[in-house]
Protein backbone atom coordinates (compact mmCIF):
# COMPACT_ATOMS: atom_id res chain seq x y z
CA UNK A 1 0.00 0.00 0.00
CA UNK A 2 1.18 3.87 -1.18
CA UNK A 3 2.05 5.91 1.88
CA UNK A 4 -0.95 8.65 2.02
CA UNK A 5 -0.92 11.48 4.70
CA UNK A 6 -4.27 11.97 6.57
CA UNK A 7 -4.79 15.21 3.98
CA UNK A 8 -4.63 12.35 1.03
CA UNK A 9 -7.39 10.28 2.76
CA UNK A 10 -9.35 13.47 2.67
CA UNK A 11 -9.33 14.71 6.48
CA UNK A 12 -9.74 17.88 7.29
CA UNK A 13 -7.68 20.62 8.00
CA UNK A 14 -8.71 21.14 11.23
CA UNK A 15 -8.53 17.28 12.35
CA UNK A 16 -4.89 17.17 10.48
CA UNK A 17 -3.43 20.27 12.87
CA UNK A 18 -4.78 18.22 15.78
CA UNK A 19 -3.15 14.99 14.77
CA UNK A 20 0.51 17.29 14.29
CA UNK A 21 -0.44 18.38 17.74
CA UNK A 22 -0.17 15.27 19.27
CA UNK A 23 2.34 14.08 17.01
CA UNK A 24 0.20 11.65 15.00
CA UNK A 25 1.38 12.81 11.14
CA UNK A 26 1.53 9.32 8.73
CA UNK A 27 -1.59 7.19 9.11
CA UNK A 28 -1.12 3.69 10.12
CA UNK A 29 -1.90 0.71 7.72
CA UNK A 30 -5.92 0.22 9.18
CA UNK A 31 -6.09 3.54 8.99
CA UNK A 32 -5.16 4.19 5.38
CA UNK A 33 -7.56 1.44 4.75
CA UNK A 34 -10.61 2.34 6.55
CA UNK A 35 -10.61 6.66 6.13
CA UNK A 36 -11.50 7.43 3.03
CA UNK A 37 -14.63 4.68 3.09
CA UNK A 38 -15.77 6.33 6.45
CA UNK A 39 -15.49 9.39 5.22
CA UNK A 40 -17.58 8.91 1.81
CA UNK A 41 -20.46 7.46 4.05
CA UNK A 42 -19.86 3.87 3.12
CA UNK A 43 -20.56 0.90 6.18
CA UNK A 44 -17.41 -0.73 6.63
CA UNK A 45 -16.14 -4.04 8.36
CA UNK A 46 -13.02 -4.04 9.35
CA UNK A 47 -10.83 -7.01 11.13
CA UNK A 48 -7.63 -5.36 12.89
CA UNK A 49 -6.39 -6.21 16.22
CA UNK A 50 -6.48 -4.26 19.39
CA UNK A 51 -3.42 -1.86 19.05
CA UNK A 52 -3.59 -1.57 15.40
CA UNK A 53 -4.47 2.09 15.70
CA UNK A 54 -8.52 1.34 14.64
CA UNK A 55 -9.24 3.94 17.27
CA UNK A 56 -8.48 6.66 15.08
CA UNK A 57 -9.62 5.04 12.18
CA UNK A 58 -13.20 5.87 13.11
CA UNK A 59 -12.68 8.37 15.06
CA UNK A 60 -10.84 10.41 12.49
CA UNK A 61 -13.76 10.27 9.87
CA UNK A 62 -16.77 10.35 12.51
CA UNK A 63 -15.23 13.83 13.74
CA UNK A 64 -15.34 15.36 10.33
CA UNK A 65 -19.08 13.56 9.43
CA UNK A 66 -20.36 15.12 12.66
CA UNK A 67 -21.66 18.78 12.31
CA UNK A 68 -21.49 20.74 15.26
CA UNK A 69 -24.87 21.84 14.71
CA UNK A 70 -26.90 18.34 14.04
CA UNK A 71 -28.87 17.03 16.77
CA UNK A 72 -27.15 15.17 19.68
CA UNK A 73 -25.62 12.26 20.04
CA UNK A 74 -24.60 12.13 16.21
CA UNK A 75 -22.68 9.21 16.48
CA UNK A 76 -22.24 5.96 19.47
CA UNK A 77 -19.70 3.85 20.06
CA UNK A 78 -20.38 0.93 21.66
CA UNK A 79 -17.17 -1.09 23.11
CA UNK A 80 -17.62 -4.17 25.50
CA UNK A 81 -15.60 -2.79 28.33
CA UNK A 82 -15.48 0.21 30.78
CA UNK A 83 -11.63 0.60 30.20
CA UNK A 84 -11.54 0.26 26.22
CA UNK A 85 -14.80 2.94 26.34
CA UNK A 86 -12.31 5.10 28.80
CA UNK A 87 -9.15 4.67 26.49
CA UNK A 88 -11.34 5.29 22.76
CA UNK A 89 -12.79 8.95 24.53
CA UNK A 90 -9.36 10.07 25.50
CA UNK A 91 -8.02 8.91 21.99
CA UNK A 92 -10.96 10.93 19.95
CA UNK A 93 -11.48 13.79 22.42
CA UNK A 94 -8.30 16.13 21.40
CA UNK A 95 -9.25 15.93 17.30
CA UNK A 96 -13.27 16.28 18.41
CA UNK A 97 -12.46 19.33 20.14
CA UNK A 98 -10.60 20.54 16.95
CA UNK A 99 -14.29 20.57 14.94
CA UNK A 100 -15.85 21.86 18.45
CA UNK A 101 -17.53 18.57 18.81
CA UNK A 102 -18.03 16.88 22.47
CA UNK A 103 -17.54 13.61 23.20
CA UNK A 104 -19.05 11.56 26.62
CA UNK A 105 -18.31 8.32 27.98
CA UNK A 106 -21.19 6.11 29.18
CA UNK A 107 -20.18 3.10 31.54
CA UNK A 108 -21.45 1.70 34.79
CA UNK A 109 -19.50 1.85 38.27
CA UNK A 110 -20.19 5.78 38.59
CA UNK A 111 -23.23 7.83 39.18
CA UNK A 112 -25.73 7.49 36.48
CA UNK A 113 -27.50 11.11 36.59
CA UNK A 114 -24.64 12.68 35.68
CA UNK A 115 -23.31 10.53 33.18
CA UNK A 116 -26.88 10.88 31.65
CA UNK A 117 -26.53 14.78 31.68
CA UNK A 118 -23.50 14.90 29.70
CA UNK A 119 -24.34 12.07 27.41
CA UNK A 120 -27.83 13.50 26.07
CA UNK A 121 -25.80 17.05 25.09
CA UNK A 122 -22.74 14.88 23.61
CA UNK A 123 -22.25 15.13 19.63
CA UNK A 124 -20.10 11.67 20.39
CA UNK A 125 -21.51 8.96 22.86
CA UNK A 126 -18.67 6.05 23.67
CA UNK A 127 -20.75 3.29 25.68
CA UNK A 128 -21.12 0.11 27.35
CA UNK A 129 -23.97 -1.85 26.56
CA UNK A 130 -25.26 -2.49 29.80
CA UNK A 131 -25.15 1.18 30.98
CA UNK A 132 -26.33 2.43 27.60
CA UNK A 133 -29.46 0.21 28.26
CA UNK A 134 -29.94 1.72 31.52
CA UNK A 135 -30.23 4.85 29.94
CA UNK A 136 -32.45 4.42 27.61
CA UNK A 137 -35.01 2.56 29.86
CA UNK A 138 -34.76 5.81 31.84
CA UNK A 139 -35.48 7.53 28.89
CA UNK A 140 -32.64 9.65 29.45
CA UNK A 141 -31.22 9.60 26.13
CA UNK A 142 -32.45 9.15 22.80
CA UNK A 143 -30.83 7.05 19.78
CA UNK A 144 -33.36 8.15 17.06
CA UNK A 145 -30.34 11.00 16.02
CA UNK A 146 -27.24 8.56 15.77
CA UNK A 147 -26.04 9.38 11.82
CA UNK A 148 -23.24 6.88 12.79
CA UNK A 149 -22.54 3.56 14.66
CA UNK A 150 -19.68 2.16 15.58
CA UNK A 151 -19.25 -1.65 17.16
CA UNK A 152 -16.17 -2.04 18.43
CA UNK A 153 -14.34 -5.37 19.40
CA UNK A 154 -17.74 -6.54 18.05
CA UNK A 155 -16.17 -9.95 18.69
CA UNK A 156 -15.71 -9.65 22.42
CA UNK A 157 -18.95 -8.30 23.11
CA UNK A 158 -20.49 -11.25 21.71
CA UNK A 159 -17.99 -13.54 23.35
CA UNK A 160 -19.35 -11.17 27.04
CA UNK A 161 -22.68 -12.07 25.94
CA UNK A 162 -23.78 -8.72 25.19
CA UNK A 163 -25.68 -9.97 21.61
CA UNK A 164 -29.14 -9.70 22.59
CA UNK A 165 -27.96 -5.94 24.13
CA UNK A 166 -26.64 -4.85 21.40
CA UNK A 167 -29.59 -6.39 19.18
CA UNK A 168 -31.78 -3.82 21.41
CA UNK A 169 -29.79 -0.92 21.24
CA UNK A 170 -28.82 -1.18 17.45
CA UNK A 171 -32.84 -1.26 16.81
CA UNK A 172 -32.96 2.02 18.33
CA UNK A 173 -30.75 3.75 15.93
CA UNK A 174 -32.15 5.40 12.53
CA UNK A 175 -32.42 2.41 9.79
CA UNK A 176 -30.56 4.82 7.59
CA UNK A 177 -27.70 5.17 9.75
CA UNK A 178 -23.93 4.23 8.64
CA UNK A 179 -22.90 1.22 10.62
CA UNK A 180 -18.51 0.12 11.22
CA UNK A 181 -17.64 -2.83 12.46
CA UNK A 182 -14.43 -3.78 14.01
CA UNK A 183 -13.55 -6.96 15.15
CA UNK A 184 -10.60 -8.98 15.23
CA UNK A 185 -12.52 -11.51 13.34
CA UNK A 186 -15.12 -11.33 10.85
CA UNK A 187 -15.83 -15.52 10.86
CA UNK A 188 -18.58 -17.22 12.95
CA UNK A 189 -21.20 -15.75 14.90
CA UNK A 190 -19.24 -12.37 14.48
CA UNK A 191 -19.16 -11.92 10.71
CA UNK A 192 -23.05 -13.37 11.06
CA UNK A 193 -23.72 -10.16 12.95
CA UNK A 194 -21.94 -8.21 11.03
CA UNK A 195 -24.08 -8.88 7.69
CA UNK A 196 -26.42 -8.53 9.81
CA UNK A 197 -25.83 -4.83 10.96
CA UNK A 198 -24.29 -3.22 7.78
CA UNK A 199 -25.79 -2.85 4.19
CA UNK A 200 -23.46 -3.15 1.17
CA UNK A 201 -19.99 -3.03 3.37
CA UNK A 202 -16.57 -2.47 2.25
CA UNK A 203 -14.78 -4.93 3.90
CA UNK A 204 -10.85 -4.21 5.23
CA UNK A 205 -8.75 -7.27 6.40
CA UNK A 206 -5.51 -5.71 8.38
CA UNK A 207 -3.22 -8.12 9.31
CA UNK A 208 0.19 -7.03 11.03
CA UNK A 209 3.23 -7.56 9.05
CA UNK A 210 4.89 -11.06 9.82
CA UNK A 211 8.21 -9.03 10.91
CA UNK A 212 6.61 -6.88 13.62
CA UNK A 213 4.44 -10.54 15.28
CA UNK A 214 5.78 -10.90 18.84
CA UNK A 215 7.90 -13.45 19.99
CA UNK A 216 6.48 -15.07 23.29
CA UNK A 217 8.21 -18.24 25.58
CA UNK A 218 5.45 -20.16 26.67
CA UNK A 219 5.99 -22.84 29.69
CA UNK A 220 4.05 -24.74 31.40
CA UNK A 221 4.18 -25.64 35.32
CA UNK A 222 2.47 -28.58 36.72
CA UNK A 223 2.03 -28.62 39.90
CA UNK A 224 -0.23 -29.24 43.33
CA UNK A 225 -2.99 -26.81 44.14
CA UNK A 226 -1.06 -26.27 47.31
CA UNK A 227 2.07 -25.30 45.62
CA UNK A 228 0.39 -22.36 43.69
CA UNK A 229 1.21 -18.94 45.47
CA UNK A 230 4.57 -20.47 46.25
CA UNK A 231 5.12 -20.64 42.56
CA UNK A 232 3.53 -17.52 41.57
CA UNK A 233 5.97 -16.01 44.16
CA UNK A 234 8.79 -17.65 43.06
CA UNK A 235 7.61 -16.17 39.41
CA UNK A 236 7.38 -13.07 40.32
CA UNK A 237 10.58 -12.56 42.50
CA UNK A 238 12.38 -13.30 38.65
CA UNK A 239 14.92 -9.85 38.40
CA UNK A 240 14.44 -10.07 34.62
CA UNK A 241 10.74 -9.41 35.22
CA UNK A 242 8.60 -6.39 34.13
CA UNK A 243 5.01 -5.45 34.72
CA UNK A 244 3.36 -8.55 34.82
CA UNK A 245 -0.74 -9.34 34.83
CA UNK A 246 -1.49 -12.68 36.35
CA UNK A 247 -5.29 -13.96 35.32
CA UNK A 248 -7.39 -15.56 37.91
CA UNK A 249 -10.72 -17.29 37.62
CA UNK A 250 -13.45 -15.51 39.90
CA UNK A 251 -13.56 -11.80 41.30
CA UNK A 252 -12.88 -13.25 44.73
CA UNK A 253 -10.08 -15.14 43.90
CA UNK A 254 -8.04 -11.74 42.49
CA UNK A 255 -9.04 -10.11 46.14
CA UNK A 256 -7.79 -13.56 47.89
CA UNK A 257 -4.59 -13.64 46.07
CA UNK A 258 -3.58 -10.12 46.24
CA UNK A 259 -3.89 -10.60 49.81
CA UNK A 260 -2.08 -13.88 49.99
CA UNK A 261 0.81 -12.42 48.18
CA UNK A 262 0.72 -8.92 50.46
CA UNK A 263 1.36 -11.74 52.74
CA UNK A 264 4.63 -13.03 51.19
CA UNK A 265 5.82 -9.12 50.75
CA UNK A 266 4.55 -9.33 47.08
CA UNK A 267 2.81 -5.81 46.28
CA UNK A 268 -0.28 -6.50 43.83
CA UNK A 269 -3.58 -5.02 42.71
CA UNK A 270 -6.65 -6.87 41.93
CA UNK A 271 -8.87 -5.54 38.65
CA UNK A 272 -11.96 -7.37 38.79
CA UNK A 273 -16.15 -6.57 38.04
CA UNK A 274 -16.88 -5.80 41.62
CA UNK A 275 -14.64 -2.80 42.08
CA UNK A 276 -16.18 0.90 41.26
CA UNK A 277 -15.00 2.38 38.41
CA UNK A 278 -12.88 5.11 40.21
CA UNK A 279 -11.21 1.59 42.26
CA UNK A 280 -10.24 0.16 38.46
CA UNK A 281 -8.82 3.12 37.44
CA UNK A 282 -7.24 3.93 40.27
CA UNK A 283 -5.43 0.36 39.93
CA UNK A 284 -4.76 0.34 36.53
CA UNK A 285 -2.96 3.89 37.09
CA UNK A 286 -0.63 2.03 39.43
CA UNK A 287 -0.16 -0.50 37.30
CA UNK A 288 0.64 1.73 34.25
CA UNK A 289 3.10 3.77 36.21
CA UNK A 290 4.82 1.54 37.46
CA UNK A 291 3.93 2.36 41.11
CA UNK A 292 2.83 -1.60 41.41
CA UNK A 293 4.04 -4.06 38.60
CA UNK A 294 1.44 -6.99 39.23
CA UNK A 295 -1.72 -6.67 38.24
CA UNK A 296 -4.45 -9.65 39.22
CA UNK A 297 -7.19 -9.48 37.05
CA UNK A 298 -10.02 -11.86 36.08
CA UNK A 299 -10.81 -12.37 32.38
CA UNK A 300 -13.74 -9.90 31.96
CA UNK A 301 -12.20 -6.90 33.96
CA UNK A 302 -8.94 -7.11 31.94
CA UNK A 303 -10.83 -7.05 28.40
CA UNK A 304 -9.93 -3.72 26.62
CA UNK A 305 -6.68 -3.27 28.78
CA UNK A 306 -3.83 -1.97 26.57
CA UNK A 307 -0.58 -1.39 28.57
CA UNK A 308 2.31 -1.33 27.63
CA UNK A 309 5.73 -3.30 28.82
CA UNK A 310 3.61 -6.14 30.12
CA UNK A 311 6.61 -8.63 29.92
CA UNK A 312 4.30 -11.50 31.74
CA UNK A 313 1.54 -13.00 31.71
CA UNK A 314 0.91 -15.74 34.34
CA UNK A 315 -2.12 -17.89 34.23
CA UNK A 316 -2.49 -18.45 37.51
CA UNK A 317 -5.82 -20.16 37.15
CA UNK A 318 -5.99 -22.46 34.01
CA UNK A 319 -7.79 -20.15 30.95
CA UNK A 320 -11.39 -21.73 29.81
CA UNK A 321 -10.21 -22.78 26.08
CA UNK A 322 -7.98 -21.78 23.13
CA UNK A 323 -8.99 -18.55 22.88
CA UNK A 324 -8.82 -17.24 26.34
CA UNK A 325 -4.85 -18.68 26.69
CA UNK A 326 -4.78 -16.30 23.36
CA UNK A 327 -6.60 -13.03 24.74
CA UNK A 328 -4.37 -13.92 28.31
CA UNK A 329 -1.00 -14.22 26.68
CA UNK A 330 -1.32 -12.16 23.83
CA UNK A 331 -1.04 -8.86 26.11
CA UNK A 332 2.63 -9.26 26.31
CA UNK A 333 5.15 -8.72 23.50
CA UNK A 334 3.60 -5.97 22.20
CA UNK A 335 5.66 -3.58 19.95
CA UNK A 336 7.78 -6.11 18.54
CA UNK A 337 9.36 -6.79 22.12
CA UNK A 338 9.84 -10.47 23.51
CA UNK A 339 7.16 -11.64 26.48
CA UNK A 340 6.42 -14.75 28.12
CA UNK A 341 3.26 -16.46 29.49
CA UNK A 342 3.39 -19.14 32.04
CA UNK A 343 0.82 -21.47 32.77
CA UNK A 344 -0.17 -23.14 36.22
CA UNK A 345 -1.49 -26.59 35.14
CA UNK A 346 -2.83 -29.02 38.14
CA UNK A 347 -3.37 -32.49 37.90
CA UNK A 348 -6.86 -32.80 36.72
CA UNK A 349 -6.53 -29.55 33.94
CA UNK A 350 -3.71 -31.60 32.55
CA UNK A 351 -5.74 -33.38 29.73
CA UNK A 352 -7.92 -29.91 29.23
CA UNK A 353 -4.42 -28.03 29.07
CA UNK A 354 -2.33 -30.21 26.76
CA UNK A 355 -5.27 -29.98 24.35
CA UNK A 356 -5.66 -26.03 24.40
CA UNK A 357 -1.31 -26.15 24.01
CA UNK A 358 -1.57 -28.93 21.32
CA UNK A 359 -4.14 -26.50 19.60
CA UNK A 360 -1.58 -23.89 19.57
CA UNK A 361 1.57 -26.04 18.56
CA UNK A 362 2.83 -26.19 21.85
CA UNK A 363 2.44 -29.33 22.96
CA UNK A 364 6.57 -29.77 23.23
CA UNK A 365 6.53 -27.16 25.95
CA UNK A 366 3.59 -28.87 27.54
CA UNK A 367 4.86 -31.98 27.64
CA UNK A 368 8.57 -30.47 28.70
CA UNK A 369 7.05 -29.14 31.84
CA UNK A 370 5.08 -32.16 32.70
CA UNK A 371 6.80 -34.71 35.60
CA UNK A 372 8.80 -37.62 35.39
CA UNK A 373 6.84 -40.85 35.90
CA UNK A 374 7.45 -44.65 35.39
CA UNK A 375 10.87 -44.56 35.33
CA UNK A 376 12.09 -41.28 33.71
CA UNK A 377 9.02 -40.69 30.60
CA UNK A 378 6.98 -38.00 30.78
CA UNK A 379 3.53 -37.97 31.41
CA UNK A 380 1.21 -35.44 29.33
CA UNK A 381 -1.22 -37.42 27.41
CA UNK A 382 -3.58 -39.28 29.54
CA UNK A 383 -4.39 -36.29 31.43
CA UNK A 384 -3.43 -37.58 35.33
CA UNK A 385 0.28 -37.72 37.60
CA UNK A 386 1.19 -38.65 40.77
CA UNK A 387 3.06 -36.36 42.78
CA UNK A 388 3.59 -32.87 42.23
CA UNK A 389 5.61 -31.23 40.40
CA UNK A 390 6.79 -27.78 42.12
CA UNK A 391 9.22 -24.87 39.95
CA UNK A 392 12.95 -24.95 40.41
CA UNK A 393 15.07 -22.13 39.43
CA UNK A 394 16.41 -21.24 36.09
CA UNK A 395 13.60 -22.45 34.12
CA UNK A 396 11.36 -23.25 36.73
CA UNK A 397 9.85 -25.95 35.65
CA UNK A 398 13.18 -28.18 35.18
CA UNK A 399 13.11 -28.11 31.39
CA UNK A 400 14.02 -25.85 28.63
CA UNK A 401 11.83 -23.19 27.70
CA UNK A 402 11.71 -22.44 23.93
CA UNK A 403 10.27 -18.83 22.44
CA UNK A 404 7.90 -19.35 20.01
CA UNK A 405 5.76 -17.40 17.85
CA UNK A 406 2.50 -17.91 17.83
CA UNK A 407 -0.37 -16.90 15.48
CA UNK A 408 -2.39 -14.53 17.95
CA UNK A 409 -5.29 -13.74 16.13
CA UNK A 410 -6.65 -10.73 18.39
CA UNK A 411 -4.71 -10.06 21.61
CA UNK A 412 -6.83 -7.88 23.65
């Protein structure tokens, strides 16, 4: 593809100085695909994974399609998580301002009236489903003026089970409207829905370039339940360590642990559903700075989270399937640096786990980690082990550890 500036695409002047402002002056690859479409009214579906730079590549267009004038909100953005809805306002808020153009934030976890109040007299709406709902049940904001919807990380919201949300709020909005959809696949029940939501789409496939695809060691501990925090201390008392986000099954859990490693002199947050809004922000602030470099975090709360120099990712609790272990480890190595995701496997995931590694073309770091049974052979294939099998240092789990790279798909 030609390089084209943001003035080739057909932005305007106005969006272009704000974009110099910040330093933003060569559009990135979605970008130069997805503009010009967006601009000329056209729906669009567009697969691109998280950190691509799709943020501005609706937000760009929808700033110059929005007149300051036209009845309010002119365009929503639905996005499956409070922190991805948090991150896409501050993105689009410095080039709205540029066309005098406001932009609100809709999400649960703070007070509703006001959010209402600022959402009803925003040109730009960025929302939760959930919330949004809320709203609208309250009648305290109307969708019949939306000129343009965006669904992004369509995919995840379906995967959250937000379908038959979105169904509802998407039948609110103006048939005429123009619809984009980004998602960082457009196969299954996603590309179903997306049919389903656009009329006569231009479709854009952005895949990163094979040279910039992170490099990630993957390893695989098996041990006794009892032997857990002992390991995840052990893993997190590594020197060559960075920030690290260790995944944990329930809400509860992430509270339990944080504690348990406070405990072993281990400082840690915990990121989960049941914390306020201000509580998550507060800890992902502390996590982003530096100020605490563990972050516990339970599937859902840590959807939309894009921070950089995560060099870990620990599954401390096993991931569901295949595509979790992707979403979990795929938030390291970002920016073509090297990361490394360790798994906790006990002795009745072990047939579960081998097949989600296997999937991935890792079952020779499964089975390296697994322990030494009848006589010396390794046991990773009919799921059970006696004994347990605790880290050790260097490698920690006794064998090798190979970097790999692995075909992410979408990363988070």
């Amino acid at each position: 593809m030609s390089s084209q500036s943001f003035a080739d695409l057909g932005v305007s002047k106005p969006v272009v100085r704000a974009l110099a402002h910040r330093g933003i002056s060569d559009p990135f690859a979605v970008q130069q695909l997805v503009v010009a479409d967006v601009l000329a009214g056209r729906d669009v579906l567009a697969q691109s994974p998280t950190g691509s730079g799709k943020t501005l590549a609706f937000g760009v267009p929808i700033v110059d399609r929005i007149a300051a004038d036209s009845r309010r909100p002119g365009a929503l953005i639905l996005a499956p998580t409070r922190e991805l809805a948090g991150q896409i306002v501050d993105e689009i808020h410095g080039v709205a301002t540029a066309r005098a153009l406001s932009v609100a934030v809709v999400h649960g976890g703070v007070g509703l009236q006001k959010q209402a109040k600022l959402a009803a007299r925003a040109h730009i709406v960025v929302a939760t489903p959930g919330r949004l709902e809320d709203l609208l049940q309250r009648r305290e904001l109307t969708l019949e003026h939306v000129q343009i919807l965006v669904l992004d990380e369509a995919d995840r919201m379906l995967d959250m089970g937000f379908k038959p949300a979105v169904d509802r709020i998407v039948a609110k909005t103006p048939k005429g409207r123009q619809t984009l959809f980004f998602s960082a696949t457009l196969q299954g029940e996603a590309g179903r829905q997306a049919k389903a939501y656009t009329r006569d789409a231009r479709r854009h496939v952005h895949t990163p370039a094979p040279e910039r695809r992170a490099t990630v060691t993957h390893r695989f501990v098996h041990l006794e339940h009892d032997a857990k925090v002992g390991a995840l201390v052990s893993e997190l008392g590594d020197s060559e360590r960075g920030r690290t986000l260790v995944f944990v099954r329930t809400k509860r859990g992430a509270d339990r642990l944080v504690k348990r490693l406070s405990a072993s002199s281990v400082p840690a947050v915990a990121m989960h559903g049941n914390k306020s809004q201000p509580q998550r922000q507060k800890a992902l602030s502390r996590f982003e700075s530096g100020d605490v470099d563990t972050l516990v975090a339970t599937d859902v709360a840590a959807r939309g989270i894009d921070v950089a120099g995560i060099t870990h990712v620990i599954n401390f609790d096993a991931p569901g399937d295949r595509d979790a272990y992707v979403h979990r480890v795929g938030r390291t190595a970002r920016a073509g640096k090297s990361g490394a995701g360790v798994s906790f496997v006990l002795p009745d995931q072990t047939h579960d786990m081998r097949k989600i590694a296997a999937g991935l073309g890792l079952a020779d770091e499964f089975d390296q980690g697994a322990p030494r049974v009848n006589g010396g052979s390794r046991l990773a294939r009919n799921g059970s082990h006696n004994g347990s099998h605790a880290p050790r240092n260097g490698s920690r789990n006794g064998s090798r550890s190979r970097s790999r790279r692995v075909r992410q798909g979408r990363s988070g």
